[in-house]
PDB file of N, CA and C in Angstrom:
ATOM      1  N   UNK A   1       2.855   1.477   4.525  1.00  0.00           N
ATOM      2  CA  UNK A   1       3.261   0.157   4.079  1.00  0.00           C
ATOM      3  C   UNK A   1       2.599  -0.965   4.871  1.00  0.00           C
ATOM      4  N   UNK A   2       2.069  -0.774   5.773  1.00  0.00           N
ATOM      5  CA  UNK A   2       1.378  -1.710   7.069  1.00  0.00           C
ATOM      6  C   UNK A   2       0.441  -2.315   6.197  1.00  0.00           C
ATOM      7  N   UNK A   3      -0.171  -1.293   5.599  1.00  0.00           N
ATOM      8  CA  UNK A   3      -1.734  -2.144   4.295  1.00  0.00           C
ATOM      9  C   UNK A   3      -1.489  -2.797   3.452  1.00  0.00           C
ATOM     10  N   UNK A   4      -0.100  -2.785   2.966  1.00  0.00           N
ATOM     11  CA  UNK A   4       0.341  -3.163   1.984  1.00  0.00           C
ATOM     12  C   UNK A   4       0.463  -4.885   2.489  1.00  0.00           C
ATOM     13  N   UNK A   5       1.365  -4.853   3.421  1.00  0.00           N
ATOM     14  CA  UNK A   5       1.673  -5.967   4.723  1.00  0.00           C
ATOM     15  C   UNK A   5       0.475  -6.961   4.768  1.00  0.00           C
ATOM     16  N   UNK A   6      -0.580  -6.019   5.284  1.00  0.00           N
ATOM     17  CA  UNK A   6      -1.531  -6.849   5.701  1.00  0.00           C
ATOM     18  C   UNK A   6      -2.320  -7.560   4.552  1.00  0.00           C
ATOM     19  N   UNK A   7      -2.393  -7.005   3.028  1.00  0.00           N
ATOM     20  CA  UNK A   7      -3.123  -7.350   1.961  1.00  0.00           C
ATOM     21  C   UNK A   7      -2.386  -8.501   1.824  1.00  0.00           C
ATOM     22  N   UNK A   8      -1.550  -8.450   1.815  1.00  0.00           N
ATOM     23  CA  UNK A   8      -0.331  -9.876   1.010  1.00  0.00           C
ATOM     24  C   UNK A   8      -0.750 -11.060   2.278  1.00  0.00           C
ATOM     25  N   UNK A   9      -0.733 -10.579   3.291  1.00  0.00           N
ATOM     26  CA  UNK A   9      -0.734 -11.968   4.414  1.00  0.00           C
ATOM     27  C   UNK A   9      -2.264 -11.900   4.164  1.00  0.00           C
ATOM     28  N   UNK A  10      -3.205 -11.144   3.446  1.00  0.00           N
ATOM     29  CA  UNK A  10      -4.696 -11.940   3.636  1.00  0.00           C
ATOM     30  C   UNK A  10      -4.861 -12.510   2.439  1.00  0.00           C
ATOM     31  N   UNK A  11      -3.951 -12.302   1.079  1.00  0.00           N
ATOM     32  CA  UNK A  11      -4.121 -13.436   0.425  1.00  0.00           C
ATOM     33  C   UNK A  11      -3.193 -14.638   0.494  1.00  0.00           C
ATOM     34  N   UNK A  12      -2.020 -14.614   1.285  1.00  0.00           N
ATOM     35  CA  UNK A  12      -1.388 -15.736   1.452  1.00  0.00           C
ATOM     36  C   UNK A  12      -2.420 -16.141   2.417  1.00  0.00           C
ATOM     37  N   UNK A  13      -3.040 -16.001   3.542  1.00  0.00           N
ATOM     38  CA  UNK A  13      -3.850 -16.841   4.266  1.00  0.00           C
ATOM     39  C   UNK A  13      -5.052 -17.551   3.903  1.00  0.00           C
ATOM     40  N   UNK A  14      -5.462 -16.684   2.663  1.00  0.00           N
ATOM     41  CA  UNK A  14      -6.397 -17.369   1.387  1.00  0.00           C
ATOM     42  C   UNK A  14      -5.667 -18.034   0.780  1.00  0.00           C
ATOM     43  N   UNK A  15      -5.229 -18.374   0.364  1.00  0.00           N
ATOM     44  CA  UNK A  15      -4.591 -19.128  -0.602  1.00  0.00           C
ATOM     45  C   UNK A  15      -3.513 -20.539  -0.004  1.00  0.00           C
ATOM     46  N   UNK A  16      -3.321 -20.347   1.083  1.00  0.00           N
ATOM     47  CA  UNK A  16      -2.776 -21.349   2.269  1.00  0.00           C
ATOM     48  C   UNK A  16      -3.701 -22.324   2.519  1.00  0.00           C
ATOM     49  N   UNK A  17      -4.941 -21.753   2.635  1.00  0.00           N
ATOM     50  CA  UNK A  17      -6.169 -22.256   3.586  1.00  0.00           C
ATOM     51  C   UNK A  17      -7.107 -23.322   2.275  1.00  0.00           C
ATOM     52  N   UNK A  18      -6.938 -22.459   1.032  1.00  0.00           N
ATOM     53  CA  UNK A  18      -7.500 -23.355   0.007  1.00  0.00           C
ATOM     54  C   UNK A  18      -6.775 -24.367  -0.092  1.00  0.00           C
ATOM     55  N   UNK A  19      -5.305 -24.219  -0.101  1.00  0.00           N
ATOM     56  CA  UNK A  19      -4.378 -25.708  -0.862  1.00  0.00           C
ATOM     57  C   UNK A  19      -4.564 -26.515   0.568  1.00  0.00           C
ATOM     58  N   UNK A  20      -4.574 -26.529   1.660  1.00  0.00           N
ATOM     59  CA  UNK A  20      -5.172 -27.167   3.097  1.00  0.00           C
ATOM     60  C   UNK A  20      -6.557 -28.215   2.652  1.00  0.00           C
ATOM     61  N   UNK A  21      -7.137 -27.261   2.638  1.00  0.00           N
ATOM     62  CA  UNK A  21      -8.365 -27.744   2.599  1.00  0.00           C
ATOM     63  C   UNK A  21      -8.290 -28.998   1.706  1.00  0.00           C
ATOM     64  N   UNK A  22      -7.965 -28.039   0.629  1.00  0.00           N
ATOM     65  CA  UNK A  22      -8.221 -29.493  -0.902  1.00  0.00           C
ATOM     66  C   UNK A  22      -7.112 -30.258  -0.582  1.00  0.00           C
ATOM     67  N   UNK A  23      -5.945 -30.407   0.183  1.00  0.00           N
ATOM     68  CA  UNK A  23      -5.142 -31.796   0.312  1.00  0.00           C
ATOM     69  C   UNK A  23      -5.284 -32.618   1.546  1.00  0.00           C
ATOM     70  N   UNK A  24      -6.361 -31.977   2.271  1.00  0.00           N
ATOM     71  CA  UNK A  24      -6.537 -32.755   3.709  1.00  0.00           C
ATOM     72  C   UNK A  24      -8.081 -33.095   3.623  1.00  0.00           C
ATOM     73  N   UNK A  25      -8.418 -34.044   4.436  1.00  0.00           N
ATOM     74  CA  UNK A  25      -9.880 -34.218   4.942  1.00  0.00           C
ATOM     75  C   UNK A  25      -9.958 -33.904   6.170  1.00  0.00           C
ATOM     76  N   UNK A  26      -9.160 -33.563   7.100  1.00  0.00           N
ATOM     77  CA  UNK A  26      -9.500 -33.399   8.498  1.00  0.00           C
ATOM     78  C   UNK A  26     -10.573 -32.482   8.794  1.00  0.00           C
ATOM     79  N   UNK A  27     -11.451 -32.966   9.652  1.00  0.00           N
ATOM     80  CA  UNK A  27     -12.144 -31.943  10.245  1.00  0.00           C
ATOM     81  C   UNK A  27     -12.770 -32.577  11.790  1.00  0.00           C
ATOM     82  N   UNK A  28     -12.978 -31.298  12.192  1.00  0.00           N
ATOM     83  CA  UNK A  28     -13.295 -31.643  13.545  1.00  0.00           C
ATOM     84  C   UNK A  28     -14.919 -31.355  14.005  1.00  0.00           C
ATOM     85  N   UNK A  29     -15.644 -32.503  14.282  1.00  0.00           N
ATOM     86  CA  UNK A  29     -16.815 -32.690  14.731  1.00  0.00           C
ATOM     87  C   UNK A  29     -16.893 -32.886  16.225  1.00  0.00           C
ATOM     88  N   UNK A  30     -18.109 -32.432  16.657  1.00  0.00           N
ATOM     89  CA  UNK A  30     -18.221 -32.824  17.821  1.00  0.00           C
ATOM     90  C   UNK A  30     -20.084 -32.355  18.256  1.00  0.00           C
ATOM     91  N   UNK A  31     -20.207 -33.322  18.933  1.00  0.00           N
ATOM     92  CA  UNK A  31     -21.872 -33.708  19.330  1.00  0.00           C
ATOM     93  C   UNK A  31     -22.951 -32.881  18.019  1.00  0.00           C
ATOM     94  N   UNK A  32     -22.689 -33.063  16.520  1.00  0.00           N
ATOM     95  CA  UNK A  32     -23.458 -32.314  15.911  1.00  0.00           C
ATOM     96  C   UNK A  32     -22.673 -31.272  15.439  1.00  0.00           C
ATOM     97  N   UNK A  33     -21.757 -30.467  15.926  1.00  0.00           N
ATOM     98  CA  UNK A  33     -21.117 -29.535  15.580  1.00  0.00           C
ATOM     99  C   UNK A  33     -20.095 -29.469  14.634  1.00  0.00           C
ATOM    100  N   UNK A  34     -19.993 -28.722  13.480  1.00  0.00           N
ATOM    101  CA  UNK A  34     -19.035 -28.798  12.578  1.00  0.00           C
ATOM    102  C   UNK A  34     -17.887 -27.466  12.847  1.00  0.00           C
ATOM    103  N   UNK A  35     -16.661 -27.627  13.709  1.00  0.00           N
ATOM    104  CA  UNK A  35     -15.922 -26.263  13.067  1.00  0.00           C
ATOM    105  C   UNK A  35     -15.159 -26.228  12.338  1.00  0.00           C
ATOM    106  N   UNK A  36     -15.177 -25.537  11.692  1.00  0.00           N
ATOM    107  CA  UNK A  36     -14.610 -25.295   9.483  1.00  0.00           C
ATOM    108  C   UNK A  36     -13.074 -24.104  10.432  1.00  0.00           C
ATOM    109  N   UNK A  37     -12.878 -24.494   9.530  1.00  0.00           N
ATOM    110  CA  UNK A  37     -11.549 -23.562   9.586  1.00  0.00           C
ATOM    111  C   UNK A  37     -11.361 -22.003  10.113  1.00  0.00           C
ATOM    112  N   UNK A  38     -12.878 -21.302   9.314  1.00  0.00           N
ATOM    113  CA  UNK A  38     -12.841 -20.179   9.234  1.00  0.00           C
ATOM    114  C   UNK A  38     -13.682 -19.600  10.573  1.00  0.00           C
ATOM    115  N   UNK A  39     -14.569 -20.579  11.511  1.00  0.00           N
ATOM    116  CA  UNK A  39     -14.565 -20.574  12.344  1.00  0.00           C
ATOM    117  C   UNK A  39     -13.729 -20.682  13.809  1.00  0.00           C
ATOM    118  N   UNK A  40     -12.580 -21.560  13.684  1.00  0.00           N
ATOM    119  CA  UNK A  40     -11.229 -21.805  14.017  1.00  0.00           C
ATOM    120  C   UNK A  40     -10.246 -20.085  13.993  1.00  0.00           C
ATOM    121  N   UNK A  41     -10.695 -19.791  13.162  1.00  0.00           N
ATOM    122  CA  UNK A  41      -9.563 -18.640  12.601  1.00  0.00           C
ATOM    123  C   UNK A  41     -10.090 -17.454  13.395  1.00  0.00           C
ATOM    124  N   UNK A  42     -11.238 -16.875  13.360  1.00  0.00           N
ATOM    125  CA  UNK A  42     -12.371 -16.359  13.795  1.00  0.00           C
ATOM    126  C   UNK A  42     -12.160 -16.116  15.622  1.00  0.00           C
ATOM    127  N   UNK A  43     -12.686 -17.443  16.013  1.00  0.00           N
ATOM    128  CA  UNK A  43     -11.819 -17.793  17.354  1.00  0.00           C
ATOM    129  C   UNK A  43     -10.814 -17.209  17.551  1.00  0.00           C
ATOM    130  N   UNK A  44      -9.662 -17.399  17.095  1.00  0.00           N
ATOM    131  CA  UNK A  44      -8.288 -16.788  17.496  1.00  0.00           C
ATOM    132  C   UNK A  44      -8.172 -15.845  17.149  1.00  0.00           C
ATOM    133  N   UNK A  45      -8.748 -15.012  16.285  1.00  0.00           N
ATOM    134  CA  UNK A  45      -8.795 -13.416  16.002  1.00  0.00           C
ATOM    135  C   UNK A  45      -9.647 -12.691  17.285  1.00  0.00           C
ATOM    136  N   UNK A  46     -10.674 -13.323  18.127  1.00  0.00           N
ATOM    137  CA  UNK A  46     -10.881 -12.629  18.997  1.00  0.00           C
ATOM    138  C   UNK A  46     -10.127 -13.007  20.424  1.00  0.00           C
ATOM    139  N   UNK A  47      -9.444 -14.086  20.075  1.00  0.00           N
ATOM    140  CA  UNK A  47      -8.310 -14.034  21.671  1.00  0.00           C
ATOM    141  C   UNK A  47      -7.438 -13.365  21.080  1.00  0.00           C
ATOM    142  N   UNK A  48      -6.893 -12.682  19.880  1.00  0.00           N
ATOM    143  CA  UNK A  48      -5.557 -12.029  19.517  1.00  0.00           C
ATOM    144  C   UNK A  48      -6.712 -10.600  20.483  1.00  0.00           C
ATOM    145  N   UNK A  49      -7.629 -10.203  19.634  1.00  0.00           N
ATOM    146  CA  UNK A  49      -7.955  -8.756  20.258  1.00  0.00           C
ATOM    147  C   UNK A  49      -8.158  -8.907  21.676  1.00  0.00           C
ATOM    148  N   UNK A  50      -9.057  -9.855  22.454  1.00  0.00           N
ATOM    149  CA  UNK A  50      -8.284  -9.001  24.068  1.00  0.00           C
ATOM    150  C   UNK A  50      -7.348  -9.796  24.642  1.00  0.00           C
ATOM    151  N   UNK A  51      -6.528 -10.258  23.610  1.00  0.00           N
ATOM    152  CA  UNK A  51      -4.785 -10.332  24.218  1.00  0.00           C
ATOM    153  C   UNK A  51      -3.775  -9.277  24.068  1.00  0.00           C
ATOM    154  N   UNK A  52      -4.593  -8.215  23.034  1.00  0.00           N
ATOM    155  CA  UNK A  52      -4.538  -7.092  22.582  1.00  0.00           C
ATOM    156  C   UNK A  52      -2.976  -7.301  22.040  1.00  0.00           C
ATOM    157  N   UNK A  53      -3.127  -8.846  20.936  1.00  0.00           N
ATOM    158  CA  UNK A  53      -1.792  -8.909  20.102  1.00  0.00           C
ATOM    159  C   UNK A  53      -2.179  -8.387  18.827  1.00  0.00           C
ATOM    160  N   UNK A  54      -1.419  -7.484  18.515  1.00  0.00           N
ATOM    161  CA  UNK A  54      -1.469  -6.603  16.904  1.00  0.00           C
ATOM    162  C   UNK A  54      -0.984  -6.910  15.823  1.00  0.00           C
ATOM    163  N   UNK A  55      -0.225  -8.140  15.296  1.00  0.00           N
ATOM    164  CA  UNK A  55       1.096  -8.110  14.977  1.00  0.00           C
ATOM    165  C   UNK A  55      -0.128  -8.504  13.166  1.00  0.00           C
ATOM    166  N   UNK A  56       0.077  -7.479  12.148  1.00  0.00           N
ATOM    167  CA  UNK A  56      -0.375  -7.146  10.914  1.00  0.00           C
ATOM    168  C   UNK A  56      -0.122  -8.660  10.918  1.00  0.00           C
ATOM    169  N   UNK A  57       0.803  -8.930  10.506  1.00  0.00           N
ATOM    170  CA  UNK A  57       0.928 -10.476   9.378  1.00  0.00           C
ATOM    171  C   UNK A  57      -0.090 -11.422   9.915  1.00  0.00           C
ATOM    172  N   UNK A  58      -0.332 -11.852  11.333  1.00  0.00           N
ATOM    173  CA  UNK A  58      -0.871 -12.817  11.624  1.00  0.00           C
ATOM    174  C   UNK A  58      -2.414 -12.503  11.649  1.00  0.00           C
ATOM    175  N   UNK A  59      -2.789 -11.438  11.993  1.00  0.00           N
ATOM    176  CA  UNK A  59      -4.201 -10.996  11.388  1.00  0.00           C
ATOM    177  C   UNK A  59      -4.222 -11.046   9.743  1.00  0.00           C
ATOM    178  N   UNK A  60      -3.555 -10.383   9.121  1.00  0.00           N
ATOM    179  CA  UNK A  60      -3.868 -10.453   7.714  1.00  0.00           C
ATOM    180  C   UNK A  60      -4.121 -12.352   7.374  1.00  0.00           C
ATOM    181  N   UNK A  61      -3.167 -12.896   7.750  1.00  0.00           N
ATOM    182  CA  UNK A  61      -3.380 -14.469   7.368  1.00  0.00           C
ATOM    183  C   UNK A  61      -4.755 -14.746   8.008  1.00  0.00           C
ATOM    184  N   UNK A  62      -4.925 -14.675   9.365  1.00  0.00           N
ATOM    185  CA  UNK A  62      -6.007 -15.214   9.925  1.00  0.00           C
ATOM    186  C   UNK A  62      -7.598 -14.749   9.031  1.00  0.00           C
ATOM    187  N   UNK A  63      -7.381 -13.903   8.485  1.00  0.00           N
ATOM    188  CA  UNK A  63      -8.707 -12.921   7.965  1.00  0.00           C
ATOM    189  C   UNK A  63      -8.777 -13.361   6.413  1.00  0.00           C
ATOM    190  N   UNK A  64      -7.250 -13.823   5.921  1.00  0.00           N
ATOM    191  CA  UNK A  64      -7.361 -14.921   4.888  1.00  0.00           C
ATOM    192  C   UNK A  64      -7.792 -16.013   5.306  1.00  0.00           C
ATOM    193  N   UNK A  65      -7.878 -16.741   5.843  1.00  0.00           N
ATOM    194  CA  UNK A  65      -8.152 -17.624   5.989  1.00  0.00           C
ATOM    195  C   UNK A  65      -9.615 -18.238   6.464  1.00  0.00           C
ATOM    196  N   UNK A  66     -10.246 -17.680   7.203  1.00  0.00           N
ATOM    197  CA  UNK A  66     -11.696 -16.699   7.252  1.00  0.00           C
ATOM    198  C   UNK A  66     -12.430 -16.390   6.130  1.00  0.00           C
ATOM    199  N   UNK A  67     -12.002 -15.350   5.357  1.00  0.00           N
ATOM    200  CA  UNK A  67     -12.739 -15.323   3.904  1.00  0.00           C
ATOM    201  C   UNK A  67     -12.686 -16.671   3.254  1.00  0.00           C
ATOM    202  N   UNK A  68     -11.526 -17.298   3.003  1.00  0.00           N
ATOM    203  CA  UNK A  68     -11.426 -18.573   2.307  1.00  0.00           C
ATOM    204  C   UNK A  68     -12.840 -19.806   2.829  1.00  0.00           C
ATOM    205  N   UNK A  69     -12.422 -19.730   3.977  1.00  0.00           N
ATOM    206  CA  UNK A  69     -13.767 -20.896   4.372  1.00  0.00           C
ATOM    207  C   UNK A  69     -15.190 -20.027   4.520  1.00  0.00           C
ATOM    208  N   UNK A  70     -15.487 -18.982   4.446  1.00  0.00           N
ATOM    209  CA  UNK A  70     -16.733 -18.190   3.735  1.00  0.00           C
ATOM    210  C   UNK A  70     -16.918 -18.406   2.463  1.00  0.00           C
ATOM    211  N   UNK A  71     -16.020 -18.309   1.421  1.00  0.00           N
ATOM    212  CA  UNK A  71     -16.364 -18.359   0.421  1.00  0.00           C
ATOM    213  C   UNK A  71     -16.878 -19.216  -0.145  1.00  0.00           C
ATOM    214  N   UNK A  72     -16.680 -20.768   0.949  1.00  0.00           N
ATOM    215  CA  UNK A  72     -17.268 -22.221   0.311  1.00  0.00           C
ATOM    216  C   UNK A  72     -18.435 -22.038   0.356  1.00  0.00           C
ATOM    217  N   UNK A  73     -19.046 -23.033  -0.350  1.00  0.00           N
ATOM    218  CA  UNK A  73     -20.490 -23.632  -0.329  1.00  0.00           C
ATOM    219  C   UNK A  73     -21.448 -23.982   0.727  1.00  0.00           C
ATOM    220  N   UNK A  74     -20.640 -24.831   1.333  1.00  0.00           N
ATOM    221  CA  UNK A  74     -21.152 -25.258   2.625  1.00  0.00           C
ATOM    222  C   UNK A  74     -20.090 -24.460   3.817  1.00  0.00           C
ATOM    223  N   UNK A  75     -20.648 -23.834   4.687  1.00  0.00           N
ATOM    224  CA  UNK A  75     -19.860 -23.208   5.335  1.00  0.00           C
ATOM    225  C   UNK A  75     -20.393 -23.305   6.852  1.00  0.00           C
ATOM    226  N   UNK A  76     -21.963 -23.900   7.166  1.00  0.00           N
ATOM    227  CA  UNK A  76     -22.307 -23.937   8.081  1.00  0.00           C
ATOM    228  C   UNK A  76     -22.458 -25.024   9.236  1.00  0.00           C
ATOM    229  N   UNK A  77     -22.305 -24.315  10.465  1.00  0.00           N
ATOM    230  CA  UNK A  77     -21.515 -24.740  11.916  1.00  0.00           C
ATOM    231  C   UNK A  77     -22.608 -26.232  12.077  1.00  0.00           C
ATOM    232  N   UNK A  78     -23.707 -26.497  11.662  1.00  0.00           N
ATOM    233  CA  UNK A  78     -24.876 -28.092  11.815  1.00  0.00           C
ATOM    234  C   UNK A  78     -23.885 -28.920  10.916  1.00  0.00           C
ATOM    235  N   UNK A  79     -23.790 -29.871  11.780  1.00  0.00           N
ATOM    236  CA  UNK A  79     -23.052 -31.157  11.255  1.00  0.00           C
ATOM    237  C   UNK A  79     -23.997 -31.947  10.242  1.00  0.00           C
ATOM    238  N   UNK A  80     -24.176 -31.913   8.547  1.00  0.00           N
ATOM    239  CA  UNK A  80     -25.289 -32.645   8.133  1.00  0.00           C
ATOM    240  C   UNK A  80     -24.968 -33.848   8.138  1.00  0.00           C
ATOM    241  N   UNK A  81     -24.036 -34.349   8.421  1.00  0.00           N
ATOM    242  CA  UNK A  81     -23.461 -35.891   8.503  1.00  0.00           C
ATOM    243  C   UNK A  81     -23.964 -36.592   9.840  1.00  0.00           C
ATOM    244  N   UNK A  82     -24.320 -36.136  10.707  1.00  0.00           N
ATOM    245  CA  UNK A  82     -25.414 -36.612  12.433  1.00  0.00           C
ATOM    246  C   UNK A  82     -27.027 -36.145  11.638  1.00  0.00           C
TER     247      UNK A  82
END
């Protein structure tokens, strides 16, 4: 049942991360640098592994949320706005 667990929290974390996106503009720049969400998410999936926290739901979301900002168009870390 753990797979089962984890499928549902990676499309709620897809599907979280889309309605985000499209009702916010925030994003965070810095000297040139763009980080997108799924970079953000990414990040904290590798302090969960050597914090060596396991806990299914919050990986499944995080890995939704990850695919979601992959799947855009523009997805890359060069700020074209500098």
């Amino acid at each position: 049942m753990e797979f089962a667990i984890y499928s549902i929290a990676i499309l709620l974390g897809y599907v979280i991360a889309r309605f985000v996106t499209e009702k916010t503009t925030i994003h965070i720049r810095v000297k040139g640098l763009w980080f997108h969400h799924w970079i953000l998410a990414s990040l904290l999936m590798v302090a969960l592994f050597l914090f060596e926290i396991y806990n299914i739901e919050i990986w499944g979301l995080l890995t939704g949320v990850a695919l979601e900002g992959l799947s855009r168009k523009n997805w890359s870390i060069k700020d074209q706005k500098r």
